[in-house]
Protein backbone atom coordinates (compact mmCIF):
# COMPACT_ATOMS: atom_id res chain seq x y z
CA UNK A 1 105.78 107.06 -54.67
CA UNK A 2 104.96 110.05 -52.42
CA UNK A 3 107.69 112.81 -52.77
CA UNK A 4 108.97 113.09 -48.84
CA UNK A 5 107.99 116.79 -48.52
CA UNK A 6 104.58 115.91 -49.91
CA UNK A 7 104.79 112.79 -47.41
CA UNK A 8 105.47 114.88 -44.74
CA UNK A 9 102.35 117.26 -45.71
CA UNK A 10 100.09 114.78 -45.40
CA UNK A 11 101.09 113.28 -41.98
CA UNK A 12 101.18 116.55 -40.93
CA UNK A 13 97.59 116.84 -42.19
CA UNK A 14 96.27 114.02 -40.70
CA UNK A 15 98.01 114.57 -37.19
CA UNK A 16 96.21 117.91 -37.02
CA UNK A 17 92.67 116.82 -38.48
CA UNK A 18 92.62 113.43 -36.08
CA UNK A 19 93.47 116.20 -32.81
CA UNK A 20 91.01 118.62 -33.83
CA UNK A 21 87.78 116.54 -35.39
CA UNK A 22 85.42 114.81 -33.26
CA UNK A 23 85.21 111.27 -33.67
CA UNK A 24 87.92 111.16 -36.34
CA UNK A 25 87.35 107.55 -38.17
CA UNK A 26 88.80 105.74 -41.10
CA UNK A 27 86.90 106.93 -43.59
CA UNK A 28 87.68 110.78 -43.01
CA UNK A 29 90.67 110.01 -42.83
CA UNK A 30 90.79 108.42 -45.91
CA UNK A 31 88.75 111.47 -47.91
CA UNK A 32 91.51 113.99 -46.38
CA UNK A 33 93.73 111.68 -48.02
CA UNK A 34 92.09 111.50 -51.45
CA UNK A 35 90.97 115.62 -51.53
CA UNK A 36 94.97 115.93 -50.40
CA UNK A 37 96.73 113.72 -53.34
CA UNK A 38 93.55 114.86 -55.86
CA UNK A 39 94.78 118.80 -55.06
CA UNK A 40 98.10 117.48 -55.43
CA UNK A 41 97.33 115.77 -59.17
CA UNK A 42 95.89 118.61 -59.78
CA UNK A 43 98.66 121.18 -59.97
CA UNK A 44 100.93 118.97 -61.74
């Protein structure tokens, strides 16, 4: 399970990248998601 804070990160993320990208589909959405928890993994 997603830690909130992290949670909250990632909506966050995904708010701003859907309002600023151009045609803003599934499937970036879904590679923000994976480079996000990846970086996340990453650290720990």
């Amino acid at each position: 399970m997603i830690k909130t804070h992290e949670r909250e990160k990632l909506i966050n993320a995904i708010v701003f990248f859907a309002k600023n990208t151009e045609h803003c589909d599934k499937i970036k959405l879904l590679y923000l998601s994976f480079r996000r928890c990846s970086r996340s993994n990453m650290k720990t």
